[in-house]
C-alpha atoms as a PDB file:
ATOM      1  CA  UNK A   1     -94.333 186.017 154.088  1.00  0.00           C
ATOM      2  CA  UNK A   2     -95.801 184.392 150.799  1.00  0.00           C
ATOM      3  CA  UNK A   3     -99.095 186.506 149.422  1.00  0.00           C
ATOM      4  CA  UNK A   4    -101.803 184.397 149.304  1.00  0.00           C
ATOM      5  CA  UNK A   5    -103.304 182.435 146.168  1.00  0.00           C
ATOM      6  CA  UNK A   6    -105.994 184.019 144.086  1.00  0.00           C
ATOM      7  CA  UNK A   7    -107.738 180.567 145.630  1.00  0.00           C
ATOM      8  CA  UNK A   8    -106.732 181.130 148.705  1.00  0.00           C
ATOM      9  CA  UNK A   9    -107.659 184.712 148.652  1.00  0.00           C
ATOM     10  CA  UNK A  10    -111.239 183.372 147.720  1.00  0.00           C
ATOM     11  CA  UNK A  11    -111.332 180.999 150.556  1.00  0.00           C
ATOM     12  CA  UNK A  12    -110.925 183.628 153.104  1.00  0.00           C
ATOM     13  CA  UNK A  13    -113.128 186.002 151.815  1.00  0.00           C
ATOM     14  CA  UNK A  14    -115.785 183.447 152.187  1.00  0.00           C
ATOM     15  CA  UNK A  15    -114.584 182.620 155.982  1.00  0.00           C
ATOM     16  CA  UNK A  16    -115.005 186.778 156.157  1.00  0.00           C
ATOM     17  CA  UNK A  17    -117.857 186.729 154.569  1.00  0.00           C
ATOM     18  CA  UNK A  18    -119.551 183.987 156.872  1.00  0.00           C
ATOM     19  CA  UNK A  19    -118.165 185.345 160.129  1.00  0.00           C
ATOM     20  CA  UNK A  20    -119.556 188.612 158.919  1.00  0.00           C
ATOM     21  CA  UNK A  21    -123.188 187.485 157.940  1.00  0.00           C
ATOM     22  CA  UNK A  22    -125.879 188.099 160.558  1.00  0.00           C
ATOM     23  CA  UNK A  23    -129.130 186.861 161.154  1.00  0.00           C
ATOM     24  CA  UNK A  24    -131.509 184.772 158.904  1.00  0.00           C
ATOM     25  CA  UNK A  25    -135.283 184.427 158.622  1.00  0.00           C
ATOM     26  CA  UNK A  26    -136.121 181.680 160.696  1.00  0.00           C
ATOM     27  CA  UNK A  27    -139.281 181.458 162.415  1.00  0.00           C
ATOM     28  CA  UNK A  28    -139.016 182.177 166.112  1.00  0.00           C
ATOM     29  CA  UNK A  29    -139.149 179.189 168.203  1.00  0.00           C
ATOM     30  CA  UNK A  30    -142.650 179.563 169.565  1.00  0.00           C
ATOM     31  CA  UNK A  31    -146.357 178.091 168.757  1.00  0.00           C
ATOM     32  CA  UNK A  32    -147.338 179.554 165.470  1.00  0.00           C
ATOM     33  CA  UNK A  33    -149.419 182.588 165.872  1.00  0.00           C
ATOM     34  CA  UNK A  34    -152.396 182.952 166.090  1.00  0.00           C
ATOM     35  CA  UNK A  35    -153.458 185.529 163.735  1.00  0.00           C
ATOM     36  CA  UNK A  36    -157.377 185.607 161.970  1.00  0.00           C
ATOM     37  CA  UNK A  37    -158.202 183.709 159.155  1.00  0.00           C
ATOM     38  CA  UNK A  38    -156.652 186.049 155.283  1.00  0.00           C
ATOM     39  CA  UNK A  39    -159.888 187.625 154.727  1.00  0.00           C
ATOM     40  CA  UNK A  40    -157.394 190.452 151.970  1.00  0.00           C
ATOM     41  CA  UNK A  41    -153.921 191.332 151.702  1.00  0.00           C
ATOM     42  CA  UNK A  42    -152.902 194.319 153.303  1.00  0.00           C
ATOM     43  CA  UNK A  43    -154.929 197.345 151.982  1.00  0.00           C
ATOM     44  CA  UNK A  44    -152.041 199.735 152.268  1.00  0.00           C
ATOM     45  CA  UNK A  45    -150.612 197.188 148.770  1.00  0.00           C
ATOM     46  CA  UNK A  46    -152.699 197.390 145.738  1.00  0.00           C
ATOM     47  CA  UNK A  47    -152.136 193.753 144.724  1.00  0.00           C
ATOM     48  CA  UNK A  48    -152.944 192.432 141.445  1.00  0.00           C
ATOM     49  CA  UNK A  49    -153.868 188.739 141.155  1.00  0.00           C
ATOM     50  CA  UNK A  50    -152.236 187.530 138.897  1.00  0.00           C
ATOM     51  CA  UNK A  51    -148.706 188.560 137.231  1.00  0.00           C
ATOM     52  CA  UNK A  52    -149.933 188.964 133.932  1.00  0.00           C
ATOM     53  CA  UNK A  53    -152.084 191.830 135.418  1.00  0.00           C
ATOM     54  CA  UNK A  54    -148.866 193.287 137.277  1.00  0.00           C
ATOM     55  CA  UNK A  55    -147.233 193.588 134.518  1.00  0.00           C
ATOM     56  CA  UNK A  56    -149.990 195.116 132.159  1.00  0.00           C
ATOM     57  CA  UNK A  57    -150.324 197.698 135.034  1.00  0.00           C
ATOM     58  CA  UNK A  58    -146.980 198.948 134.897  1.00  0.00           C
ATOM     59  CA  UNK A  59    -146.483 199.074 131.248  1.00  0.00           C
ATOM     60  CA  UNK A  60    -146.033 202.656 130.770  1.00  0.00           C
ATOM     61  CA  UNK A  61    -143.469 202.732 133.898  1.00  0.00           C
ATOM     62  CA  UNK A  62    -141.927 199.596 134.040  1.00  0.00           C
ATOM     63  CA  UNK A  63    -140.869 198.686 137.635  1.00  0.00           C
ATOM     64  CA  UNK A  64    -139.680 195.653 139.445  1.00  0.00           C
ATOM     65  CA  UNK A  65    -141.998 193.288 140.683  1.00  0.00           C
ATOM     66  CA  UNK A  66    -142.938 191.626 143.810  1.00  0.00           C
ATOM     67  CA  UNK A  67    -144.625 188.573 144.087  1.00  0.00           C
ATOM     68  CA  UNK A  68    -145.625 187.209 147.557  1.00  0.00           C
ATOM     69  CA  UNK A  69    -146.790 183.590 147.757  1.00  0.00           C
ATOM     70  CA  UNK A  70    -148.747 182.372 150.310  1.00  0.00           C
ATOM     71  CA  UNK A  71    -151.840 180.045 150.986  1.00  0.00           C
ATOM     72  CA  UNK A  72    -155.274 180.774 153.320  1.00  0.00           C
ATOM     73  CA  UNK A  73    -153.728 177.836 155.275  1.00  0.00           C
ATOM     74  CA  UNK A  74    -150.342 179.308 156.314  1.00  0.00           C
ATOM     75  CA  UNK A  75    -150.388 180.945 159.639  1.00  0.00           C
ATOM     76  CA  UNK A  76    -146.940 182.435 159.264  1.00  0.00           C
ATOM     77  CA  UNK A  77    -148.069 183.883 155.808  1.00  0.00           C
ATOM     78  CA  UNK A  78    -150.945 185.498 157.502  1.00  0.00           C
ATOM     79  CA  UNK A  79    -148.467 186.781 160.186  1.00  0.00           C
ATOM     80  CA  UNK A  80    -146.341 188.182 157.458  1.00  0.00           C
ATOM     81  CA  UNK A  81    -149.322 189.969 155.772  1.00  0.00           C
ATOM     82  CA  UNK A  82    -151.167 191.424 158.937  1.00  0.00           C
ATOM     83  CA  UNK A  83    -147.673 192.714 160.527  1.00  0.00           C
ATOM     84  CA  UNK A  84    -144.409 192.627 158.082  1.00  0.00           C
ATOM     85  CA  UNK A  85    -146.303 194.207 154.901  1.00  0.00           C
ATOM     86  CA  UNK A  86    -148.423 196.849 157.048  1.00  0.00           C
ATOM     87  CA  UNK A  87    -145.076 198.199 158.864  1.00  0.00           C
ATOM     88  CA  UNK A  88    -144.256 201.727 157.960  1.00  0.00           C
ATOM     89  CA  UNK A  89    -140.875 200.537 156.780  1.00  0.00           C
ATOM     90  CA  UNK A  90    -142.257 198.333 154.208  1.00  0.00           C
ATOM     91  CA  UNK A  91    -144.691 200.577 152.676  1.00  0.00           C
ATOM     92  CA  UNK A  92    -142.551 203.582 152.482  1.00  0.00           C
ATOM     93  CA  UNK A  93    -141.179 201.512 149.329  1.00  0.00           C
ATOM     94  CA  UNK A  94    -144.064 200.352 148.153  1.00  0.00           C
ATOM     95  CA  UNK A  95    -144.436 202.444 145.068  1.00  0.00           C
ATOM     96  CA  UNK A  96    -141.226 201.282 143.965  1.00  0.00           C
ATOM     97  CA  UNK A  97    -142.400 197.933 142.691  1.00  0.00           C
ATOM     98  CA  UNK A  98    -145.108 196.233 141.270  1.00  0.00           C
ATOM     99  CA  UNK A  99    -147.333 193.922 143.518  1.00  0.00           C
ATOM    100  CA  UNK A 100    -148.831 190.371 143.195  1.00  0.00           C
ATOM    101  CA  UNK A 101    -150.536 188.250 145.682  1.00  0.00           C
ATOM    102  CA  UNK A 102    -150.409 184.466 144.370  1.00  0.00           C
ATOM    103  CA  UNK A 103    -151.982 181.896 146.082  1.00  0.00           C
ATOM    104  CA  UNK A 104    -150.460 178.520 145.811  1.00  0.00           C
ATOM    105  CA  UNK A 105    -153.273 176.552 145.827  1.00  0.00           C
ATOM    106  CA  UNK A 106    -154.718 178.462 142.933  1.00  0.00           C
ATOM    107  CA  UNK A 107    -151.789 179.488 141.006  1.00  0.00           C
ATOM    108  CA  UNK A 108    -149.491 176.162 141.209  1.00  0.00           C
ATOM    109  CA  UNK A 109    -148.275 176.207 137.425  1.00  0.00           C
ATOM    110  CA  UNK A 110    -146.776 180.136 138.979  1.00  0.00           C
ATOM    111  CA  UNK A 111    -145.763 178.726 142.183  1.00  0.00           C
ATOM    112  CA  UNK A 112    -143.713 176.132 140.349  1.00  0.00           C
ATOM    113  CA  UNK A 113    -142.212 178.148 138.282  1.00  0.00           C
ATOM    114  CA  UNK A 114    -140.723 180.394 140.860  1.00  0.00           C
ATOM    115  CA  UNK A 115    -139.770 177.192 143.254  1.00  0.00           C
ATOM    116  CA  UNK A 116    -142.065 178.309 145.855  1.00  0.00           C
ATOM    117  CA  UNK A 117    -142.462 175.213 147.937  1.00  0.00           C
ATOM    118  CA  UNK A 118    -142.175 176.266 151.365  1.00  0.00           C
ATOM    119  CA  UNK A 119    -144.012 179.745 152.057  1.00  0.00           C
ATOM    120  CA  UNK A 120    -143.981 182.108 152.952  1.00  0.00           C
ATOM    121  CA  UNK A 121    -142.098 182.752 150.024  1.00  0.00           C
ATOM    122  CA  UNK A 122    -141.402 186.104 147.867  1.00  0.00           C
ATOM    123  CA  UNK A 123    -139.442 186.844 144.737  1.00  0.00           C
ATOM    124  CA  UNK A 124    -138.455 190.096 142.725  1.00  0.00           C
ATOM    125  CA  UNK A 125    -138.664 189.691 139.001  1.00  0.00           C
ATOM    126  CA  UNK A 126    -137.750 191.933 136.141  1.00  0.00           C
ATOM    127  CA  UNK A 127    -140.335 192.141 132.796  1.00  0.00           C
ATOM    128  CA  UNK A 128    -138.260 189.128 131.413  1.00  0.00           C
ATOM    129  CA  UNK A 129    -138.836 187.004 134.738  1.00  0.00           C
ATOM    130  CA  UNK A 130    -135.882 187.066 135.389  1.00  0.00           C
ATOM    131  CA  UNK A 131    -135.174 187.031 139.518  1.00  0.00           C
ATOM    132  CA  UNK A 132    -133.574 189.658 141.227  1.00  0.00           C
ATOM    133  CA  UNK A 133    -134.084 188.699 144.592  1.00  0.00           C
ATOM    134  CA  UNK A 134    -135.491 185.946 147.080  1.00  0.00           C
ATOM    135  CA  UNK A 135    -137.462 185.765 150.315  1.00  0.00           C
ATOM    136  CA  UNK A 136    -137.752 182.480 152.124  1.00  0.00           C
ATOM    137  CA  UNK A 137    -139.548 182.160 155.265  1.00  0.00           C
ATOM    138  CA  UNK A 138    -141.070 184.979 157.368  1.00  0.00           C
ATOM    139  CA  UNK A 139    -139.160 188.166 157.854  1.00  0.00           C
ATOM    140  CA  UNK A 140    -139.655 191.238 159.819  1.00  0.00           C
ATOM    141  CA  UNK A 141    -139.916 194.870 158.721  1.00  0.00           C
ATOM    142  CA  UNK A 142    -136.691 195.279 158.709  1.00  0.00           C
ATOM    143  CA  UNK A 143    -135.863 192.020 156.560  1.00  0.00           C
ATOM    144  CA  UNK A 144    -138.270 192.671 154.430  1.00  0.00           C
ATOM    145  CA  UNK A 145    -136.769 195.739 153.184  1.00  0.00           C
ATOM    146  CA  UNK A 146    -133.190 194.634 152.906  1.00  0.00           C
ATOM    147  CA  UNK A 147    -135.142 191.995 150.372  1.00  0.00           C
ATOM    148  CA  UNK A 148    -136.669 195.133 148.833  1.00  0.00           C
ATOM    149  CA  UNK A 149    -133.312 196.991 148.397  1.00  0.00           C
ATOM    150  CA  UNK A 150    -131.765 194.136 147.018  1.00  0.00           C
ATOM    151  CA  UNK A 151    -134.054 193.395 144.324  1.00  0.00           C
ATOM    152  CA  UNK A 152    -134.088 197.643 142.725  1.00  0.00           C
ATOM    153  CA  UNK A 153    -130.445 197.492 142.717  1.00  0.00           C
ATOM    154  CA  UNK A 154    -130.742 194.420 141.026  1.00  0.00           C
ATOM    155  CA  UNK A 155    -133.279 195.919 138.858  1.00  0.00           C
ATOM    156  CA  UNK A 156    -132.105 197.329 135.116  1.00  0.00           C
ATOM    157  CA  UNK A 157    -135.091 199.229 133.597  1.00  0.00           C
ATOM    158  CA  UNK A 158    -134.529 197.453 129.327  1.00  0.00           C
ATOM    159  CA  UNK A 159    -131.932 195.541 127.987  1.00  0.00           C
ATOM    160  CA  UNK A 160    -131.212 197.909 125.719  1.00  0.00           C
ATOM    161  CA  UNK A 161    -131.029 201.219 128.177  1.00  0.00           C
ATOM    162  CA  UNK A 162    -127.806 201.035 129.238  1.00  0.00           C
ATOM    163  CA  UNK A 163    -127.360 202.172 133.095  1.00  0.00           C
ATOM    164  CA  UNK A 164    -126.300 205.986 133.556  1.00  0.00           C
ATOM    165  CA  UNK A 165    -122.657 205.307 134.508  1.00  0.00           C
ATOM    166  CA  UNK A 166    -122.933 208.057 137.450  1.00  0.00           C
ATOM    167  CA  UNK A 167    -124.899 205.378 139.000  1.00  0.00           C
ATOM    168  CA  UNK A 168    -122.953 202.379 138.992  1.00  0.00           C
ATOM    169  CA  UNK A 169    -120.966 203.521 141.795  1.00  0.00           C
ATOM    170  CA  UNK A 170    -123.874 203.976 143.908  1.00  0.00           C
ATOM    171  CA  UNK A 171    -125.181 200.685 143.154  1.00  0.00           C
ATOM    172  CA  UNK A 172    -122.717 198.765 143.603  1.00  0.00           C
ATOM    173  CA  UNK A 173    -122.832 200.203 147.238  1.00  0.00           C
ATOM    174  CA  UNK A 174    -125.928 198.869 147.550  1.00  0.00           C
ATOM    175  CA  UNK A 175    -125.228 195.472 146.681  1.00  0.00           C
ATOM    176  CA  UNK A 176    -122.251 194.653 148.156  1.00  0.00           C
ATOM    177  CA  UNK A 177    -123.967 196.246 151.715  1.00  0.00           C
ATOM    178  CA  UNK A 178    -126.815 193.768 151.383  1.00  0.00           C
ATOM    179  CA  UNK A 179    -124.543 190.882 150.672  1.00  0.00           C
ATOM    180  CA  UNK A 180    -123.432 190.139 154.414  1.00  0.00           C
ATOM    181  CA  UNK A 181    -127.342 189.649 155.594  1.00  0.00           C
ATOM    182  CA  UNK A 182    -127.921 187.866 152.628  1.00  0.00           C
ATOM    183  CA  UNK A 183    -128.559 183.695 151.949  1.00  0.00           C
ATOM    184  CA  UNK A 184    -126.538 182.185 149.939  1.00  0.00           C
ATOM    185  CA  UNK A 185    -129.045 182.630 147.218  1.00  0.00           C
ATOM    186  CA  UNK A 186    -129.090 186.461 147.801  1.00  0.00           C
ATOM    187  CA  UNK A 187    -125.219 186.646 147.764  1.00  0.00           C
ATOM    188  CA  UNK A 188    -125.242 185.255 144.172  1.00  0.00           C
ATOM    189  CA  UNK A 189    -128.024 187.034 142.715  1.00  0.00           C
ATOM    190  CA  UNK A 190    -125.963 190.428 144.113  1.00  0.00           C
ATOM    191  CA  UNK A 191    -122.691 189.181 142.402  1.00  0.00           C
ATOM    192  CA  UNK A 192    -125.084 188.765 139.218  1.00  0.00           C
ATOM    193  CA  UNK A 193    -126.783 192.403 139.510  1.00  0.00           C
ATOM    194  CA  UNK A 194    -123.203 193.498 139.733  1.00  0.00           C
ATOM    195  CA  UNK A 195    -122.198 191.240 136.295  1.00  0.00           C
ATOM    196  CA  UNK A 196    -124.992 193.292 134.568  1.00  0.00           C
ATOM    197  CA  UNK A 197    -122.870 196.492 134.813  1.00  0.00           C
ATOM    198  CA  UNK A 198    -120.609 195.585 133.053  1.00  0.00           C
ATOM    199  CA  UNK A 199    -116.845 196.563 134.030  1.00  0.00           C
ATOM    200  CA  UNK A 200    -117.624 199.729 135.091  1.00  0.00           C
ATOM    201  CA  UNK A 201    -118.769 198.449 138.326  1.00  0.00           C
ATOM    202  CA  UNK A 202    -115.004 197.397 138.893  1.00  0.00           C
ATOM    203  CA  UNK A 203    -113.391 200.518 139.891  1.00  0.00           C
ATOM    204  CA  UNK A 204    -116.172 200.618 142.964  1.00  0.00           C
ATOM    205  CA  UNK A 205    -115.420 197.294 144.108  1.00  0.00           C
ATOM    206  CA  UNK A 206    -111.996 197.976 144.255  1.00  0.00           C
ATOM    207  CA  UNK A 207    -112.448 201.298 146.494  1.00  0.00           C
ATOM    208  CA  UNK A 208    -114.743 198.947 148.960  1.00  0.00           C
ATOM    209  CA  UNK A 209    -111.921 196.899 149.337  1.00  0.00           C
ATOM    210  CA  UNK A 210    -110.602 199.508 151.871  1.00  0.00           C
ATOM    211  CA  UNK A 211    -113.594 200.221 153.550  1.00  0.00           C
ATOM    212  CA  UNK A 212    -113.442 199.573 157.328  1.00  0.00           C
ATOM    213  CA  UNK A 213    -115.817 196.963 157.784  1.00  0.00           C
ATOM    214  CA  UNK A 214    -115.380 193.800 157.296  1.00  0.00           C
ATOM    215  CA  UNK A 215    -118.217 192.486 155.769  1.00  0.00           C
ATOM    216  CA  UNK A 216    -118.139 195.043 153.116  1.00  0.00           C
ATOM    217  CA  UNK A 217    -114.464 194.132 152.208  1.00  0.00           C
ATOM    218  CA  UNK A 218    -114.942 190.269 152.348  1.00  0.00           C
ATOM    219  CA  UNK A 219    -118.018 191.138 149.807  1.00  0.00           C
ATOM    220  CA  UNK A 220    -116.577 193.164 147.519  1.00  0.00           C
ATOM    221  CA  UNK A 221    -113.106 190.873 147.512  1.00  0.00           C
ATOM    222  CA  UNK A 222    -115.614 187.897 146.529  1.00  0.00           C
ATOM    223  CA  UNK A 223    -117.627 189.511 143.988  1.00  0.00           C
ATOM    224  CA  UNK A 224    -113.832 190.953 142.412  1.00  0.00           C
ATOM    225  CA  UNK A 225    -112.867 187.439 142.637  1.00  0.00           C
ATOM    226  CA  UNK A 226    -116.044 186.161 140.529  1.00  0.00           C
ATOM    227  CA  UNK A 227    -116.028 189.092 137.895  1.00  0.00           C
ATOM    228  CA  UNK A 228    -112.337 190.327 137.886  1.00  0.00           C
ATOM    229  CA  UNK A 229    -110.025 188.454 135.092  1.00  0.00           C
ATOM    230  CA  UNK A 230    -107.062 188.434 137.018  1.00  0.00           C
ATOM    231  CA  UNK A 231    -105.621 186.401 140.192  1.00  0.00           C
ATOM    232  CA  UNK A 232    -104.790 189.256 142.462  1.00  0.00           C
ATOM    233  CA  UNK A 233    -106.843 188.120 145.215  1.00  0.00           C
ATOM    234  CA  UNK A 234    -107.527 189.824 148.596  1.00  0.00           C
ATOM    235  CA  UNK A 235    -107.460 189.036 151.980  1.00  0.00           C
ATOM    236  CA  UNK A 236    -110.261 190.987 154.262  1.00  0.00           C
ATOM    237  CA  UNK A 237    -108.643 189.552 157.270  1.00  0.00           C
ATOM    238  CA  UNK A 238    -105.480 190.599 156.789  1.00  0.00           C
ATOM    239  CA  UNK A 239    -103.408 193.614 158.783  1.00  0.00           C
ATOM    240  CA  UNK A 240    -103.846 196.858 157.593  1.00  0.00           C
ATOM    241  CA  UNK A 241    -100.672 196.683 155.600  1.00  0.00           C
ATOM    242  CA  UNK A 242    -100.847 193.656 153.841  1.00  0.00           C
ATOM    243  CA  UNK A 243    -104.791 194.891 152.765  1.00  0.00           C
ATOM    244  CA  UNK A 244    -103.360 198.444 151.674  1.00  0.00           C
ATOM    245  CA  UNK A 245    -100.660 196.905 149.633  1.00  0.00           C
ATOM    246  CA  UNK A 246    -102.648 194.409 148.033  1.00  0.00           C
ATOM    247  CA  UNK A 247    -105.101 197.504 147.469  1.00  0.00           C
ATOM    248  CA  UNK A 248    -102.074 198.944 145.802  1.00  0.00           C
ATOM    249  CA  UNK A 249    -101.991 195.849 143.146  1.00  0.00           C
ATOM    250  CA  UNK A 250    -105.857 196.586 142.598  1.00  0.00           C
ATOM    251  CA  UNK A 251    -105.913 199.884 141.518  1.00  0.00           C
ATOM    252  CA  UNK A 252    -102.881 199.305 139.157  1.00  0.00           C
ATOM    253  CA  UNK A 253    -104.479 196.542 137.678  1.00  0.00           C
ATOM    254  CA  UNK A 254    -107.402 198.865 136.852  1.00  0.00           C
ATOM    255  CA  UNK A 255    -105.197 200.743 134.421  1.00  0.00           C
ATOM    256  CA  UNK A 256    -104.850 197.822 132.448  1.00  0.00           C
ATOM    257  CA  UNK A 257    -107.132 196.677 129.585  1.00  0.00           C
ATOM    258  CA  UNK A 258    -108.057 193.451 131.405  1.00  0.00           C
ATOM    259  CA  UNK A 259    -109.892 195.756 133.771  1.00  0.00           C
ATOM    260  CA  UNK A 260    -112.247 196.891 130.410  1.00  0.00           C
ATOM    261  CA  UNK A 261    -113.759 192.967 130.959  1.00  0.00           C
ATOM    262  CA  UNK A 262    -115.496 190.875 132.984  1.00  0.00           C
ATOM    263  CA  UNK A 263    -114.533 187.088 133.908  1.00  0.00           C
ATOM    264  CA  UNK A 264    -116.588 185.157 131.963  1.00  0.00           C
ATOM    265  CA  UNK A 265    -119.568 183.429 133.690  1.00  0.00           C
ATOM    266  CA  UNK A 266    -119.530 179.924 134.104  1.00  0.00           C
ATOM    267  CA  UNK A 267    -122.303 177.783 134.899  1.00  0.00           C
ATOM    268  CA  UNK A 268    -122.517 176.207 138.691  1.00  0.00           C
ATOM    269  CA  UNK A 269    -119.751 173.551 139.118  1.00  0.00           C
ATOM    270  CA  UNK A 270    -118.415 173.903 135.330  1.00  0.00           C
ATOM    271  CA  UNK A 271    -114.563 173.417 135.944  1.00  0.00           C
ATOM    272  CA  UNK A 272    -112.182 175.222 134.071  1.00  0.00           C
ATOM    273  CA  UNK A 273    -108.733 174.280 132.734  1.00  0.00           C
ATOM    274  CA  UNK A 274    -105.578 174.464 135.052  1.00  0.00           C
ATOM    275  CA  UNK A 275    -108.658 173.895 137.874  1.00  0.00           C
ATOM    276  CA  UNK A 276    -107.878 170.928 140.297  1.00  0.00           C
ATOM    277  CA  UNK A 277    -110.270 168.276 141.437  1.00  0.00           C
ATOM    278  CA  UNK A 278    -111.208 168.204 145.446  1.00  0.00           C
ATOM    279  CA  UNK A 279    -107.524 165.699 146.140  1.00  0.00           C
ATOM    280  CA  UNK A 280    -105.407 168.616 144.328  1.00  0.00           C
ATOM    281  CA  UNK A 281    -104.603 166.545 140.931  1.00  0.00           C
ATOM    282  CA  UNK A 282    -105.125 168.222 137.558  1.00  0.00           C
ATOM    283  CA  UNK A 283    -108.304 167.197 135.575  1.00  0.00           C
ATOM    284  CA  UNK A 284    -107.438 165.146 132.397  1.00  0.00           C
ATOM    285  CA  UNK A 285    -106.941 166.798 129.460  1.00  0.00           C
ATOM    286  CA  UNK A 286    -110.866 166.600 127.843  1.00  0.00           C
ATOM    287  CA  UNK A 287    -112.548 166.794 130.768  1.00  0.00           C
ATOM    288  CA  UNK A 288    -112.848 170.308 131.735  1.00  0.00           C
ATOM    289  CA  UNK A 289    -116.421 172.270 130.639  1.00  0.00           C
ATOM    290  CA  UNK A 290    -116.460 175.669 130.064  1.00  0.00           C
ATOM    291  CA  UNK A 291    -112.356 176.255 128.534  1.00  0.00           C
ATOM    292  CA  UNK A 292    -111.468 180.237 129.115  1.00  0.00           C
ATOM    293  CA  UNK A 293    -110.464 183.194 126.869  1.00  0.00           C
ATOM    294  CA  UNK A 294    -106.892 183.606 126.236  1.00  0.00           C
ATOM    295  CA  UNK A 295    -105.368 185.115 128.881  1.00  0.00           C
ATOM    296  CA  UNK A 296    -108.106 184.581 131.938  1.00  0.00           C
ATOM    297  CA  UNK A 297    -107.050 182.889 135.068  1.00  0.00           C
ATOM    298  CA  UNK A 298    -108.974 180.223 135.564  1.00  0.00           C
ATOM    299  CA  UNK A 299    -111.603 180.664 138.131  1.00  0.00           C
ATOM    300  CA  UNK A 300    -110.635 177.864 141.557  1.00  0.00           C
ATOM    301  CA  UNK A 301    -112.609 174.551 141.991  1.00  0.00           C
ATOM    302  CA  UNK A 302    -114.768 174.319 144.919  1.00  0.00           C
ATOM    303  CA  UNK A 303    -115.356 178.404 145.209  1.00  0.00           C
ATOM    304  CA  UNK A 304    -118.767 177.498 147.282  1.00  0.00           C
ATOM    305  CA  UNK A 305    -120.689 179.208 149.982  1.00  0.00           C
ATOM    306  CA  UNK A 306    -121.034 175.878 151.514  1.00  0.00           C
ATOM    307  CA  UNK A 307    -117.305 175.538 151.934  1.00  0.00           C
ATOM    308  CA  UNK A 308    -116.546 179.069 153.155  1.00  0.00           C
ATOM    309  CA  UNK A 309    -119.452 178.285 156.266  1.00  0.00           C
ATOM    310  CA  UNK A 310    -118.063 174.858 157.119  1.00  0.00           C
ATOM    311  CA  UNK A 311    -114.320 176.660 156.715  1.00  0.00           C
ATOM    312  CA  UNK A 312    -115.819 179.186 158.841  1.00  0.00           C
ATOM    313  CA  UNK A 313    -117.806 177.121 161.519  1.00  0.00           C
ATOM    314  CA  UNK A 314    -114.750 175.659 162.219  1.00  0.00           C
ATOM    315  CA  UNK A 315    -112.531 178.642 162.900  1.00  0.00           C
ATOM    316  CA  UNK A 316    -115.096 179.799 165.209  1.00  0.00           C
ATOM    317  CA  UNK A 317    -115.551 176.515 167.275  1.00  0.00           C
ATOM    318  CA  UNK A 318    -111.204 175.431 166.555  1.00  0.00           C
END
């Protein structure tokens, strides 16, 4: 039996990874609620107004922030205000962030910024403004707080404090577990947290490549495949033996000193050379964006969540 292609290895931990996926945060299909008129945000959150204020407040402990945006006119922001952010669940992490209400209407040039077009909508930041994590569209309790988790495993405290290495482990855990009930957008912005650190978060992904679930391994085979400079690959649907001997080529590979790097990012489409187009022919010499180090396998063309769903939507309904 032929091992499959680093590409193809991709390709199926995307089908994984959509087969494993549950839920999203789509309205119920009901009347919108009736809830009363936003008189405050929920008192149990000590909101500031305005991010500027946020981040003046948490200065001396510098913390990730959370800003919700909503509007007086937005009955599901109301419903996510008077029942999602007063839920025990929610405020039990509460202290781990920093809190801003912004009101679209009154804080567009912020709104923009942050792409917050349809609400409700939430984002986690970092003192640079740089996002750690998204919230589109209402959410429950329990939603909410896989947003929350996302975002402080996401979160690195200064760019020059280097993470405690004991922790890496641990938060890679994290990420890769809040991958599967993840958008798209989440998915990415957990493959990023995991970029920032560095290669010691490699050895971890490789262990959670044997883990029995299958979300977990389609997640951490997709984030190896984005970070890893090699073409191993891994297939999460595979039989026990084919996973454990593929394992097998992992943790060898970590003993060499491509495992001391990362892949290098590319931007979003950028295509690499020795890529193909979409009809399988090479890309002219020239064309290419984004040429690789000496010695890096070339990350696959058309590695996109889109393409994993359809691939998946299709093996479901085939």
């Amino acid at each position: 039996m032929r091992s499959p292609t680093r590409s193809q290895g991709l390709s199926l931990c995307f089908v994984a990874f959509a087969l494993a996926a549950i839920g999203f945060n789509a309205p119920p299909d009901q009347p919108l609620p009736s809830v009363p008129a936003r008189q405050s945000v929920a008192s149990e959150i000590d909101f500031a107004d305005s991010l500027e204020m946020a981040l003046a407040l948490n200065a001396d402990a510098p913390k990730p922030i959370v800003i919700q945006f909503g509007a007086t006119w937005c009955g599901w922001c109301r419903k996510l205000e008077s029942e999602t952010l007063k839920d025990p669940l929610v405020l039990a992490m509460v202290g781990k962030f920093g809190w801003v209400h912004a009101d679209v209407d009154k804080q567009p040039e912020l709104a923009s910024r942050f792409g917050a077009r349809a609400l409700p909508h939430a984002v986690i930041i970092d003192g640079d403004g740089r996002v750690l994590a998204d919230l589109k569209g209402f959410a429950d309790a329990k939603g909410y707080v896989a947003f929350l988790v996302r975002g402080e495993a996401a979160y690195v405290p200064s760019k020059n404090e280097p993470v405690d290495p004991a922790k890496v482990p641990e938060r890679v855990r994290t990420l890769i577990t809040t991958m599967a009930p993840a958008s798209a957008t989440g998915r990415e912005q957990c493959v990023e947290a995991i970029r920032r650190l560095g290669a010691a978060s490699l050895p971890p992904l490789v262990e959670l490549l044997a883990d029995e679930r299958l979300g977990v391994r389609a997640a951490a085979g997709y984030s190896l495949g984005e970070l890893a400079a090699t073409d191993i690959g891994f297939d999460p649907l595979g039989s026990a033996q084919e996973r454990a001997a593929r394992l097998g080529r992992w943790k060898a590979w970590l003993a060499t000193e491509a495992a001391k790097t990362l892949r290098p990012a590319t931007a979003a489409g950028a295509v690499r050379d020795g890529e193909v187009n979409q009809k399988g022919k090479p890309k002219p010499d020239g064309a290419p964006k984004g040429t690789p180090q000496p010695g890096v396998p070339a990350k696959p063309a058309g590695n996109k969540i889109a393409t994993c769903l359809g691939a998946a939507e299709a093996s479901a309904t085939g």
